[in-house]
C-alpha atoms as a PDB file:
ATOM      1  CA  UNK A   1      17.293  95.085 -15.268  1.00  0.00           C
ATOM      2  CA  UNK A   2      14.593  97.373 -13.514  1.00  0.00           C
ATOM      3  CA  UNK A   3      12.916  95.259 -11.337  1.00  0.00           C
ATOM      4  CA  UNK A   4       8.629  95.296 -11.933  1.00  0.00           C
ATOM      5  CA  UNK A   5       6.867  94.026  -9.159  1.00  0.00           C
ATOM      6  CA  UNK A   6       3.242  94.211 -11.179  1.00  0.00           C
ATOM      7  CA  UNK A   7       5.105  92.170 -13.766  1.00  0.00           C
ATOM      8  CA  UNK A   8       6.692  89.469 -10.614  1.00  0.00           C
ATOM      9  CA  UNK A   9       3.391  89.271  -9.567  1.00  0.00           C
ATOM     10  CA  UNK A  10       1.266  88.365 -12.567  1.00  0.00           C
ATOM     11  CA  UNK A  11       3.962  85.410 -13.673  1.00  0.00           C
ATOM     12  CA  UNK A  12       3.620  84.242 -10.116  1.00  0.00           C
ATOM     13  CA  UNK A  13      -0.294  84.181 -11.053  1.00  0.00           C
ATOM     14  CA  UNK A  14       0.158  82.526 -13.818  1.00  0.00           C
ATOM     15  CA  UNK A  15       2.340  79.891 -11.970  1.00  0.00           C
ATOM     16  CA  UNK A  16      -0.387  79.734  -9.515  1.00  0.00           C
ATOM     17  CA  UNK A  17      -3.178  78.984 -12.613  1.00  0.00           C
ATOM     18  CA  UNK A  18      -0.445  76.476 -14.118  1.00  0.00           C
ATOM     19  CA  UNK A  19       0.379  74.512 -10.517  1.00  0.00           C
ATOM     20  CA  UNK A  20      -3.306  74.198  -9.992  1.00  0.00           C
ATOM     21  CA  UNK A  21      -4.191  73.181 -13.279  1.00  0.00           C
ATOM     22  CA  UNK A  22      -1.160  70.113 -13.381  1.00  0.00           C
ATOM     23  CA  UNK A  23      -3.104  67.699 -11.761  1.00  0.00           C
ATOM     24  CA  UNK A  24      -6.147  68.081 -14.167  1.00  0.00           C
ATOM     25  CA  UNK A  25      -4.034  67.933 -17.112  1.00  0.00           C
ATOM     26  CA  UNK A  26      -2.237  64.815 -15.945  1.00  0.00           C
ATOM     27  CA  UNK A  27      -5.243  62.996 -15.916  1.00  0.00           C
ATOM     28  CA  UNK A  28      -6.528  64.377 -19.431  1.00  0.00           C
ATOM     29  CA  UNK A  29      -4.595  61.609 -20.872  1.00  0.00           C
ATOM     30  CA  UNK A  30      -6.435  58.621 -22.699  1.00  0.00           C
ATOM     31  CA  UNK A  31      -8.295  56.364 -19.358  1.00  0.00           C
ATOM     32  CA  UNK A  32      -6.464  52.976 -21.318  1.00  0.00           C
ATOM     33  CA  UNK A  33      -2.729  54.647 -21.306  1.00  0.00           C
ATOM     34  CA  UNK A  34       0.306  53.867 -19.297  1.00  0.00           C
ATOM     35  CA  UNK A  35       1.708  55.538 -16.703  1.00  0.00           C
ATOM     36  CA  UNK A  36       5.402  54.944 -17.435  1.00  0.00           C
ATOM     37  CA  UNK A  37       4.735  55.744 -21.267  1.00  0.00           C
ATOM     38  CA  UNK A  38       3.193  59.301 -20.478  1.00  0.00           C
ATOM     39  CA  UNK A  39       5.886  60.073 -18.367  1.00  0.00           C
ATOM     40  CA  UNK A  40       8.371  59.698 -21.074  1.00  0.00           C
ATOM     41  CA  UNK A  41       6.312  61.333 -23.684  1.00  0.00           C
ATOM     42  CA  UNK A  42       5.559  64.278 -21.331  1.00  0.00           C
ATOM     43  CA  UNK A  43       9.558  64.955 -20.611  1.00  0.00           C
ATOM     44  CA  UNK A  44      10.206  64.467 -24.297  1.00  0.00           C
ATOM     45  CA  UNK A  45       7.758  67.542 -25.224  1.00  0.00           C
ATOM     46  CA  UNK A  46       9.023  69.672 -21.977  1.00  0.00           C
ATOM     47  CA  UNK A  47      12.641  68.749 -23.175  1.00  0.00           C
ATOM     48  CA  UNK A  48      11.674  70.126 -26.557  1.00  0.00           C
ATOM     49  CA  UNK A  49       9.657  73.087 -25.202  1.00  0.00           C
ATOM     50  CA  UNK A  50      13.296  73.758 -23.607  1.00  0.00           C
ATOM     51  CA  UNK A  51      15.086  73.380 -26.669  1.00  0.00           C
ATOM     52  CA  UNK A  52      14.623  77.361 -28.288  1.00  0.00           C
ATOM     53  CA  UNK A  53      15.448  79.173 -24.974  1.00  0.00           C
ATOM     54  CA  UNK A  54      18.527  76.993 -24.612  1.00  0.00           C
ATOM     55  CA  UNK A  55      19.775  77.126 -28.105  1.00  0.00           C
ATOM     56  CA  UNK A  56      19.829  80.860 -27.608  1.00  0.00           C
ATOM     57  CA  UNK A  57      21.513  80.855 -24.369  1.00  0.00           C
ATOM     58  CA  UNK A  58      24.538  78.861 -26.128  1.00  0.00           C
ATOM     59  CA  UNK A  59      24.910  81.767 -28.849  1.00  0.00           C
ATOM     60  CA  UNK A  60      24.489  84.538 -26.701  1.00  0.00           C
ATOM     61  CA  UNK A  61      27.789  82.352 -24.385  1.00  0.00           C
ATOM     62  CA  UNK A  62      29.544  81.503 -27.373  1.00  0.00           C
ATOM     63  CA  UNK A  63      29.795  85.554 -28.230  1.00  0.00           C
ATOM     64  CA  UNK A  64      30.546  86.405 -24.420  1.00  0.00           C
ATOM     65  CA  UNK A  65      32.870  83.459 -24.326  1.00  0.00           C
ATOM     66  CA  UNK A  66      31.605  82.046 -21.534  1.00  0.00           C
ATOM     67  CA  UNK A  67      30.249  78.912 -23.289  1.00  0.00           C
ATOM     68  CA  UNK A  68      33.063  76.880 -22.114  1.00  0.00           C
ATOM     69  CA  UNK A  69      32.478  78.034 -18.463  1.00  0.00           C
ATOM     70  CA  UNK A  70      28.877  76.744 -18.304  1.00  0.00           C
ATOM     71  CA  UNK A  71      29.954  73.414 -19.847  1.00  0.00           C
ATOM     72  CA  UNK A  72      32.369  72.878 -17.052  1.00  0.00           C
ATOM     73  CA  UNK A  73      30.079  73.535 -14.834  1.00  0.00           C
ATOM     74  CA  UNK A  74      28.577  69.601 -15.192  1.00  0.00           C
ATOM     75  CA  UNK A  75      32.098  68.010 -15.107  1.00  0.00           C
ATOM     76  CA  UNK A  76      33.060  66.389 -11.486  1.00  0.00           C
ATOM     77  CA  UNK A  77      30.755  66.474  -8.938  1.00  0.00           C
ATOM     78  CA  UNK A  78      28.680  68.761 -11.027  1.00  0.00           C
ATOM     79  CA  UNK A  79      28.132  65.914 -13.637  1.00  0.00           C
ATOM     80  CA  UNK A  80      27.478  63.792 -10.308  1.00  0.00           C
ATOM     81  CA  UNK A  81      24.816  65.918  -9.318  1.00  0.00           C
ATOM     82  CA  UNK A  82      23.064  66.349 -12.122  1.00  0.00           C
ATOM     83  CA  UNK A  83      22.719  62.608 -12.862  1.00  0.00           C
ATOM     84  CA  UNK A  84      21.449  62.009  -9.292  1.00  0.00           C
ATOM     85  CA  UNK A  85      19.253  64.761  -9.437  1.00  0.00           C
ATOM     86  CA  UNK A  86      18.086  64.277 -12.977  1.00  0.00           C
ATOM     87  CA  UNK A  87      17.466  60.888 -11.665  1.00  0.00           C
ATOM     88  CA  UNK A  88      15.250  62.100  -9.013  1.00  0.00           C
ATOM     89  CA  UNK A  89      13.132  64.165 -11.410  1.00  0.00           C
ATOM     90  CA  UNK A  90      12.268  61.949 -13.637  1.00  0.00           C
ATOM     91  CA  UNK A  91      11.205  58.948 -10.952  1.00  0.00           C
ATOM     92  CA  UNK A  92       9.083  62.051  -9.231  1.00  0.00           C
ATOM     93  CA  UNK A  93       7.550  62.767 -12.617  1.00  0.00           C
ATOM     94  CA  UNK A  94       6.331  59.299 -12.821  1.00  0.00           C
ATOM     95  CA  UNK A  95       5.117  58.983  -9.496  1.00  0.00           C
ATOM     96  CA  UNK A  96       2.850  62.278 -10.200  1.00  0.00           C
ATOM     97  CA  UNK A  97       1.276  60.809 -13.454  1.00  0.00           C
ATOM     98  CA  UNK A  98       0.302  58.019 -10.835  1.00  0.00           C
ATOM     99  CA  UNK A  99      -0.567  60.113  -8.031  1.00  0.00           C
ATOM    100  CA  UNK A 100      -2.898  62.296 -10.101  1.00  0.00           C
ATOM    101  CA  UNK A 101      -4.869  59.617 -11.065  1.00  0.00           C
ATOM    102  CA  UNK A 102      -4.468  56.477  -7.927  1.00  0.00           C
ATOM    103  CA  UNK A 103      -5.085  59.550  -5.114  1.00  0.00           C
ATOM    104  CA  UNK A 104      -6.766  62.164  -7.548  1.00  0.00           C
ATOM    105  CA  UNK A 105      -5.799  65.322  -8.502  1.00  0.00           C
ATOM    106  CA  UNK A 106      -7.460  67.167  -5.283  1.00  0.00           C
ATOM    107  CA  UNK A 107      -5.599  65.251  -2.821  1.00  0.00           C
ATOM    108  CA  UNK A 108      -2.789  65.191  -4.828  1.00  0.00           C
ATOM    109  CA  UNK A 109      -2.397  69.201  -5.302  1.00  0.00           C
ATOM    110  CA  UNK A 110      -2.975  69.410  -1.374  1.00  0.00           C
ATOM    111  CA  UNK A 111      -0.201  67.063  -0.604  1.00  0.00           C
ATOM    112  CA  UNK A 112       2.415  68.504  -3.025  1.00  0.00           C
ATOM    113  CA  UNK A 113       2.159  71.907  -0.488  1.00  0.00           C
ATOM    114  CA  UNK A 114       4.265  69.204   2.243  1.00  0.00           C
ATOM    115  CA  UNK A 115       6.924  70.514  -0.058  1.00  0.00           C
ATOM    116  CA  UNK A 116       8.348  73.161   2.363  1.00  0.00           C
ATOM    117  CA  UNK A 117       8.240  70.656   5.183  1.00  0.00           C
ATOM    118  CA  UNK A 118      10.609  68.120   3.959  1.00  0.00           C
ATOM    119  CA  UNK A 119      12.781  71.216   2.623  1.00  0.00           C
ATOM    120  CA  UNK A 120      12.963  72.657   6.219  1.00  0.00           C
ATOM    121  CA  UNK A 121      13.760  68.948   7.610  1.00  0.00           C
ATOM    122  CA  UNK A 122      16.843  68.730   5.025  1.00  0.00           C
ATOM    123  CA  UNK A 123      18.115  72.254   5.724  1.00  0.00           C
ATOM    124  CA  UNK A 124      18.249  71.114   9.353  1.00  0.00           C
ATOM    125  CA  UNK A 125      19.524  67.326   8.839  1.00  0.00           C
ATOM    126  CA  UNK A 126      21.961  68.369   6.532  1.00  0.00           C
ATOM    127  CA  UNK A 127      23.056  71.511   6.470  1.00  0.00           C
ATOM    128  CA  UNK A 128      22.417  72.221   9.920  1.00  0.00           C
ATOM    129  CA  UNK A 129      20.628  75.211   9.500  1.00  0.00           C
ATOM    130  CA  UNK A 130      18.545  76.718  12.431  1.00  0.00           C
ATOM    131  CA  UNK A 131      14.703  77.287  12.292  1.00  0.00           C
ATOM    132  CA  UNK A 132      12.728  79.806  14.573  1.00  0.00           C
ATOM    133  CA  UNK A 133      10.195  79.120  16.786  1.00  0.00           C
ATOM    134  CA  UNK A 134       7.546  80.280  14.287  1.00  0.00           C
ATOM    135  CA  UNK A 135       9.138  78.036  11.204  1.00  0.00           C
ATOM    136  CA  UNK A 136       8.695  74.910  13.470  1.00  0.00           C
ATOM    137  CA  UNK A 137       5.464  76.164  14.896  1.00  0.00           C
ATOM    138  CA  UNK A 138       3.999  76.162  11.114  1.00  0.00           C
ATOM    139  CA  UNK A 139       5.776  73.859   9.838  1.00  0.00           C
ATOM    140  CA  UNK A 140       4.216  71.585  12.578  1.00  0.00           C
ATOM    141  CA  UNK A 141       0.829  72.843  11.615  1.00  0.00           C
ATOM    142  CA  UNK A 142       1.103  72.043   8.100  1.00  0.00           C
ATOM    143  CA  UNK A 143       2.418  68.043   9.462  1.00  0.00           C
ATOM    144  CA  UNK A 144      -0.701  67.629  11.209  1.00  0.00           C
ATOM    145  CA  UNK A 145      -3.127  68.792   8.075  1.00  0.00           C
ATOM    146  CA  UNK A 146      -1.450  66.225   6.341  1.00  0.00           C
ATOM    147  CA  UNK A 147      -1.822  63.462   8.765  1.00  0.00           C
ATOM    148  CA  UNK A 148      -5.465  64.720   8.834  1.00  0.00           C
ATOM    149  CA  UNK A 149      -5.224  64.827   5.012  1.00  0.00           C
ATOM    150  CA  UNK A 150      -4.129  60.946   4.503  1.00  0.00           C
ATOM    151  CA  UNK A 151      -6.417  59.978   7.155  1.00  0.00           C
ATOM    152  CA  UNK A 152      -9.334  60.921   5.308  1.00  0.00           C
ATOM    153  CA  UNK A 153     -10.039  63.409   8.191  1.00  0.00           C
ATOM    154  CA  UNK A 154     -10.003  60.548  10.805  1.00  0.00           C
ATOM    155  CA  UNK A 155      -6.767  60.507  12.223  1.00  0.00           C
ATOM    156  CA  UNK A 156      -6.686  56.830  12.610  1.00  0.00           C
ATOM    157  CA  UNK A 157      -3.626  54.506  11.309  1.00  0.00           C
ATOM    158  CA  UNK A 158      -6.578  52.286   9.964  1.00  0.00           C
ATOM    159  CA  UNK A 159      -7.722  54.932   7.309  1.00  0.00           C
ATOM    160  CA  UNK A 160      -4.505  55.744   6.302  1.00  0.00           C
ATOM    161  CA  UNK A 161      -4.771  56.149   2.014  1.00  0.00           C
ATOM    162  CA  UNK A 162      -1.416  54.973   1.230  1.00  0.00           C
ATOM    163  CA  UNK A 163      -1.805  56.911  -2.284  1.00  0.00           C
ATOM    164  CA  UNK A 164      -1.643  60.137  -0.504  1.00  0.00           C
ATOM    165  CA  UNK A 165       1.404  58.567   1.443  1.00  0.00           C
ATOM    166  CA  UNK A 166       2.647  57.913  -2.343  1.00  0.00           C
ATOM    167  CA  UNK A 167       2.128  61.514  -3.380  1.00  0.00           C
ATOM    168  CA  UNK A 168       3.942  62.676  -0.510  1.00  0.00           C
ATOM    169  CA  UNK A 169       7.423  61.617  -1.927  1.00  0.00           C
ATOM    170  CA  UNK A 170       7.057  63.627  -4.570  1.00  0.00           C
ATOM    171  CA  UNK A 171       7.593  66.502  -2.763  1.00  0.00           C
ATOM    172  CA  UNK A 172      10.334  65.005  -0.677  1.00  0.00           C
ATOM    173  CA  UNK A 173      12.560  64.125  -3.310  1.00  0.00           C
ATOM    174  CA  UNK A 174      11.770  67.585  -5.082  1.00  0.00           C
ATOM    175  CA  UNK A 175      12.924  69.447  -1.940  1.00  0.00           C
ATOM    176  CA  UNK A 176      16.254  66.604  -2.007  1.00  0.00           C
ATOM    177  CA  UNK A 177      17.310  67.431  -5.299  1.00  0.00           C
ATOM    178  CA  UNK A 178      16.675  71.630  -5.469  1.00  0.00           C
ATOM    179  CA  UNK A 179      19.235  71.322  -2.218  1.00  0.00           C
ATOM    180  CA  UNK A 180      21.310  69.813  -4.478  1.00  0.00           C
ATOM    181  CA  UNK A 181      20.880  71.739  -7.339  1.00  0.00           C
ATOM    182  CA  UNK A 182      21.367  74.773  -4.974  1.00  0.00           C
ATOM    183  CA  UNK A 183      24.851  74.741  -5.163  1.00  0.00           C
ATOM    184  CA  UNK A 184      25.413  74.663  -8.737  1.00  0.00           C
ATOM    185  CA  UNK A 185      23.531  77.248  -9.674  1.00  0.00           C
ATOM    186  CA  UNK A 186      25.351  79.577  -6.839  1.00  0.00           C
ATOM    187  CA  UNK A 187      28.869  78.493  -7.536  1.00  0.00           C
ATOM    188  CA  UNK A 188      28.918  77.775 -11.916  1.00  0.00           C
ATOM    189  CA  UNK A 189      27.740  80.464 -14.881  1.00  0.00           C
ATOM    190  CA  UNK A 190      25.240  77.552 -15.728  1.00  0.00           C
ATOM    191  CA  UNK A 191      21.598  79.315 -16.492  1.00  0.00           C
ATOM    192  CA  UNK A 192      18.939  78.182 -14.644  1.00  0.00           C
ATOM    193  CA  UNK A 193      17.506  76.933 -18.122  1.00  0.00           C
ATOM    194  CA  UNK A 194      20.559  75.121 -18.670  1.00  0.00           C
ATOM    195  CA  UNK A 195      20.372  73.770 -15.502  1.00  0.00           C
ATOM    196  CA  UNK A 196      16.824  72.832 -16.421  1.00  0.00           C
ATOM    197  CA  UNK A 197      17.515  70.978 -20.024  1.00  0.00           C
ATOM    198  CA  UNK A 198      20.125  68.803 -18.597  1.00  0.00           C
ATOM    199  CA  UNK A 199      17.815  67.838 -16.225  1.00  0.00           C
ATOM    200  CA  UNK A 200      15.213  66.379 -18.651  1.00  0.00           C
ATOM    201  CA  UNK A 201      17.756  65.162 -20.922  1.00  0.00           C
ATOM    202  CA  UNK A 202      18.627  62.596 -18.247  1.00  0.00           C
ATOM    203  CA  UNK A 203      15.217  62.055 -16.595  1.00  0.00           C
ATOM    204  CA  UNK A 204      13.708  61.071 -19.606  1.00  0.00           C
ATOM    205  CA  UNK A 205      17.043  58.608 -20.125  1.00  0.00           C
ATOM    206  CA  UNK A 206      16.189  57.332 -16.697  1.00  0.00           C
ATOM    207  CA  UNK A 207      12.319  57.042 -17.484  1.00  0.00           C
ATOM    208  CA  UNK A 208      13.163  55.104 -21.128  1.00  0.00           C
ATOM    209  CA  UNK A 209      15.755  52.776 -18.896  1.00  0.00           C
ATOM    210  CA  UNK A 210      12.951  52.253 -16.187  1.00  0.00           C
ATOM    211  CA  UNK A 211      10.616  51.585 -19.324  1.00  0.00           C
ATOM    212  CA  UNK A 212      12.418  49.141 -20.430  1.00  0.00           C
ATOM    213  CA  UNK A 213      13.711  47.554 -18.219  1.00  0.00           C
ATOM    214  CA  UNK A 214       9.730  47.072 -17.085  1.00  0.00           C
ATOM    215  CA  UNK A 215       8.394  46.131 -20.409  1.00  0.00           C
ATOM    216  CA  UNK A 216       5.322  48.317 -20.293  1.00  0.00           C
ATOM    217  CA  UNK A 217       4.310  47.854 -23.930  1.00  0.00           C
ATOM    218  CA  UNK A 218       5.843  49.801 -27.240  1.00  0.00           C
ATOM    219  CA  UNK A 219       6.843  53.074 -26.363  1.00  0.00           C
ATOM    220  CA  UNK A 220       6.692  54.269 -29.960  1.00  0.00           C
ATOM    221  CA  UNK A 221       2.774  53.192 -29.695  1.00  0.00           C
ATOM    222  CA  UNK A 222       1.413  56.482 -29.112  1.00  0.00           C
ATOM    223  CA  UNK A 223       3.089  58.285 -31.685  1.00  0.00           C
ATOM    224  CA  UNK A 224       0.025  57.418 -33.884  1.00  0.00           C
ATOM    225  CA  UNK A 225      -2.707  58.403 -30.643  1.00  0.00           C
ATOM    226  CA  UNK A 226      -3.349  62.171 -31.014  1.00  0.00           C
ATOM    227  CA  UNK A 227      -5.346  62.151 -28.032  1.00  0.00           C
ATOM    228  CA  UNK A 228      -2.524  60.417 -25.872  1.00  0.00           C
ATOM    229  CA  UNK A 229      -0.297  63.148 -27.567  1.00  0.00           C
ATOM    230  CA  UNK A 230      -2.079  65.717 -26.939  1.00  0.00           C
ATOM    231  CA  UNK A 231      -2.089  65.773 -23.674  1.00  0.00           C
ATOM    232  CA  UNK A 232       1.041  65.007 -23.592  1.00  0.00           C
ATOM    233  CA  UNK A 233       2.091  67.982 -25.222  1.00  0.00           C
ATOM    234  CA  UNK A 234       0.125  70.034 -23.061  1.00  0.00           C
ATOM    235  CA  UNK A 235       1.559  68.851 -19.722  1.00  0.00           C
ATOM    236  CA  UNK A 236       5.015  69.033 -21.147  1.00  0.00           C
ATOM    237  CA  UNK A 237       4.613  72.166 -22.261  1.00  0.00           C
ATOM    238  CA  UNK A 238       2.907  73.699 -19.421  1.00  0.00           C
ATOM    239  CA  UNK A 239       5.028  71.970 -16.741  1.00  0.00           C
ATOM    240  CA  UNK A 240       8.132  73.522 -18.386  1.00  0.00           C
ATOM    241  CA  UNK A 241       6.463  77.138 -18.946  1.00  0.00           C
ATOM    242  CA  UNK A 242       5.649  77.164 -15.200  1.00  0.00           C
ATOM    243  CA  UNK A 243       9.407  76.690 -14.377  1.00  0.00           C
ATOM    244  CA  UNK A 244      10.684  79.630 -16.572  1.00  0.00           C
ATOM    245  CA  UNK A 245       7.800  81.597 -15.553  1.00  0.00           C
ATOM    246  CA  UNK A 246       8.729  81.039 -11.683  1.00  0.00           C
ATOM    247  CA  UNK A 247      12.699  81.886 -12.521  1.00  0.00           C
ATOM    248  CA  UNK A 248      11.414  85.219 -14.352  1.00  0.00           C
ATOM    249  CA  UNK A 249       9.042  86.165 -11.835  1.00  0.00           C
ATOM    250  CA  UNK A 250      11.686  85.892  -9.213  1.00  0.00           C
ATOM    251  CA  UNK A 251      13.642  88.663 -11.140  1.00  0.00           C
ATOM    252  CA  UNK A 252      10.670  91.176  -9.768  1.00  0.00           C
ATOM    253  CA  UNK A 253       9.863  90.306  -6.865  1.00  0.00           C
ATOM    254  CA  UNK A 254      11.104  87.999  -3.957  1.00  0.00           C
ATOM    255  CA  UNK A 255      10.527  84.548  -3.516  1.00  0.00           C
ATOM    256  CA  UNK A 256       8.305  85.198  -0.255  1.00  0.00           C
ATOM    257  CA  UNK A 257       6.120  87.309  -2.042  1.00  0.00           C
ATOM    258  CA  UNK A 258       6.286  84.852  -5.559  1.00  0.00           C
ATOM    259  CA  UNK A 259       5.611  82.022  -2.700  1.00  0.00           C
ATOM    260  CA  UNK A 260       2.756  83.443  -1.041  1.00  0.00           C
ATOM    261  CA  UNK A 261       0.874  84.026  -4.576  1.00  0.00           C
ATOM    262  CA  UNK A 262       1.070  80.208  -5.455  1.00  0.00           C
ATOM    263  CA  UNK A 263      -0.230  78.911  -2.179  1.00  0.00           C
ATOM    264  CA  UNK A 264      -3.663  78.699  -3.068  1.00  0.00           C
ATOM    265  CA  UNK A 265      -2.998  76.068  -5.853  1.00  0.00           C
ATOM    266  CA  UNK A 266      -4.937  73.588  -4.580  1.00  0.00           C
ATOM    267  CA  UNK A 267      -7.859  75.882  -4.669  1.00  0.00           C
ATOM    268  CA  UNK A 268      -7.511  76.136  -8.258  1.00  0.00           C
ATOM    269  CA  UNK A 269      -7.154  72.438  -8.349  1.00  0.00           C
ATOM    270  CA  UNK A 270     -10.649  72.104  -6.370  1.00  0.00           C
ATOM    271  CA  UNK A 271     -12.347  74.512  -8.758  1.00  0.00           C
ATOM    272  CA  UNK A 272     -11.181  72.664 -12.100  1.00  0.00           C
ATOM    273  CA  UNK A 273     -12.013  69.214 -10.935  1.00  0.00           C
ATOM    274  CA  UNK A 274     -15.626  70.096  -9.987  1.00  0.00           C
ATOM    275  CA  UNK A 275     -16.176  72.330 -13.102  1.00  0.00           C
ATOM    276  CA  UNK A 276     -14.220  70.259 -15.281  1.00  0.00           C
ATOM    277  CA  UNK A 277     -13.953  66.326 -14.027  1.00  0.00           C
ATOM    278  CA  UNK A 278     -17.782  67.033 -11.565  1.00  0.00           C
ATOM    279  CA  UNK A 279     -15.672  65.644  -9.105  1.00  0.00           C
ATOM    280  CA  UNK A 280     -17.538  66.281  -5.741  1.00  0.00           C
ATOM    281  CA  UNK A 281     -14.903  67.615  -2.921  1.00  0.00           C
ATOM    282  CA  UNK A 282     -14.609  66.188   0.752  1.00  0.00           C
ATOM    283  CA  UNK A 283     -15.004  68.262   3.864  1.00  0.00           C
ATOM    284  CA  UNK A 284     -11.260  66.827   5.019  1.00  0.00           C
ATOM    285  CA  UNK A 285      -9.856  67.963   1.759  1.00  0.00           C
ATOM    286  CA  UNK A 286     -11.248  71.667   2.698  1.00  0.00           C
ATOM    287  CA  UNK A 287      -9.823  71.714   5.724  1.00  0.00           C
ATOM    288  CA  UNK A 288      -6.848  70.221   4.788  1.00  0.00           C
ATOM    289  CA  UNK A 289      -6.211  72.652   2.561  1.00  0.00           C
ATOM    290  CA  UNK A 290      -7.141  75.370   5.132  1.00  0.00           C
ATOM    291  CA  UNK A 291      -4.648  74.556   7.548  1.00  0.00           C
ATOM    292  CA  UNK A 292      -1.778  73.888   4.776  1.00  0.00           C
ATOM    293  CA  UNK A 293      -2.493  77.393   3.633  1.00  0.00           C
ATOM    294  CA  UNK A 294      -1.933  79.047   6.891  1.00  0.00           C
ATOM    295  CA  UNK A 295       1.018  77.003   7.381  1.00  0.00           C
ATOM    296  CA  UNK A 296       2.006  78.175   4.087  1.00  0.00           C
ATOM    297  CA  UNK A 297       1.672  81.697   4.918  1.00  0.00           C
ATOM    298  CA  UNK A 298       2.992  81.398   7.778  1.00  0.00           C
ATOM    299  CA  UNK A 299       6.091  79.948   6.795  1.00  0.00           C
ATOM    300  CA  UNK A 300       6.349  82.631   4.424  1.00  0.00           C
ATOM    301  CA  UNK A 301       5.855  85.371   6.680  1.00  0.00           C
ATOM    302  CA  UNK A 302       8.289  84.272   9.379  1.00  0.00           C
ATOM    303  CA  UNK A 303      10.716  83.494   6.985  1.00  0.00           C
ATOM    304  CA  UNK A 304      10.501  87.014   5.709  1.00  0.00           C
ATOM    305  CA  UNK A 305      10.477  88.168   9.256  1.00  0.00           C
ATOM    306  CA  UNK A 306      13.371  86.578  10.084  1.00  0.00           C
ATOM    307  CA  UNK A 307      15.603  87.817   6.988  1.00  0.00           C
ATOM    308  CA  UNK A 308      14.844  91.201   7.313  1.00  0.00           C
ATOM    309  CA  UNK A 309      16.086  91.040  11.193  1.00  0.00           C
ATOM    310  CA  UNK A 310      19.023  89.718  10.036  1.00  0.00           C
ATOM    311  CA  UNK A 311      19.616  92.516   7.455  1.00  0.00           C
ATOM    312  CA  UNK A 312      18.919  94.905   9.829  1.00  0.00           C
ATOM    313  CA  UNK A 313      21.721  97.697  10.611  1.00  0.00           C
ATOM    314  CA  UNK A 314      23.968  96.311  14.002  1.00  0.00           C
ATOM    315  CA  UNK A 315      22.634  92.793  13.607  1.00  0.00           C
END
């Protein structure tokens, strides 16, 4: 495949219009509806949205005969990981549906960017990978935004908003299970698509468990709500399309460049909720923002610093 960067870099936009607009879109559900119960309906449509892509994916295997390859890829300690990790998905779906709405959407977009951090602490806790000087340096930077962030700009223990503590595993047990999910897709044929229906197929078994096992009403209710459907649909949908979007763009271009595209999410966040919601933004929230962007780009510019000094000749 020739390799576009114009086309990388417009899908990476349009992951950076989608990851900003999430948070709106998560609270464009009916004011009266259930957490738990969107989160299921929202993983059914994204499973479904999944559905064409991965039906042609199994043809185009079954000619090439490699089919049998991919399913073997989820037996073992594959199947292991992809029940853990679908697990993980689906309990960080719901606690976004909650997030977007207990914290709001602002904060919450802001405090999804800690997702590099708690990457950078599992590559070191676990797979005892080195970070440079710069790395920590950032990565330090973007800790103490976030502090400042779930503060409310105070930086006392008193003022802590325990939402935006909330929000914060989100990202954490996103950064857990793409370690995990790592491996598979280095070592098996499995697509990432592939890797990405089985996924949903056993969140949303986890979330309909977790739903009833809590009791949270009918979950066939809605079926008849168009407006609860709706959006719905359109979070589904548009959570799933960012995915394959990302995995496309990365074709094109790298995935410092992809990265440093998307890092002004929040900003889009910002805009939508005061043009859309008239939400009125905080001064903390700005400057939060501020310093997790430069500790985004920083990260992504010593990272890139760092890989091509290793590539380079007599290294």
């Amino acid at each position: 495949m020739i390799r576009s960067p114009r086309t990388g870099i417009g899908l990476a936009i349009l992951c950076l219009v989608i990851l900003g607009s999430l948070p709106i879109l998560s609270n464009a559900r009916p004011a009266d509806s259930d957490d738990l119960t969107f989160a299921v309906w929202l993983t059914l449509w994204q499973l479904l949205a999944s559905l064409p892509l991965f039906g042609a994916e199994l043809a185009r295997d079954r000619r090439r005969g490699s089919a049998v390859r991919a399913l073997q890829a989820w037996r073992g300690r594959g199947g292991l990981i992809a029940v853990v990790t679908g697990a993980m998905f689906g309990l960080s779906t719901y606690m976004y549906v909650v997030a977007a709405e207990a914290a709001g959407p602002v904060s919450l977009a802001i405090a999804l960017q800690a997702y590099p951090i708690f990457a950078t602490l599992v590559e070191v806790v676990f797979l005892g990978k080195r970070k440079s000087a710069g790395e920590l340096f950032f990565t330090g930077l973007m800790i103490v935004a976030l502090v400042y962030l779930t503060t409310e700009g105070t930086f006392r223990i008193a003022d802590i908003s325990w939402w935006i503590v909330f929000a914060l595993g989100i990202p954490l047990l996103w950064s857990v299970a793409h370690v995990m999910l790592k491996r598979v897709l280095e070592t098996t044929p499995a697509t990432p698509n592939q890797v990405t229906v089985s996924r949903l197929a056993i969140s949303g078994a986890c979330l309909l468990a977790l739903h009833a096992v809590s009791g949270d009403g009918d979950i066939l209710a809605p079926v008849a709500d168009p407006a609860f459907q709706r959006a719905a649909i359109v979070m589904g949908v548009a959570y799933y399309l960012e995915l394959i979007l990302w995995f496309h763009a990365m074709r094109h271009i790298d995935v410092s460049l992809a990265s440093s595209v998307t890092v002004p999410a929040p900003a889009v966040t910002m805009l939508l909720a005061t043009l859309i919601l008239g939400e009125s933004l905080q001064t903390y929230q700005l400057l939060a923002m501020g310093f997790v962007a430069a500790g985004m780009y920083g990260l992504v510019l010593t990272g890139a610093r760092r890989k091509r000094t290793s590539e380079a000749p007599g290294e």
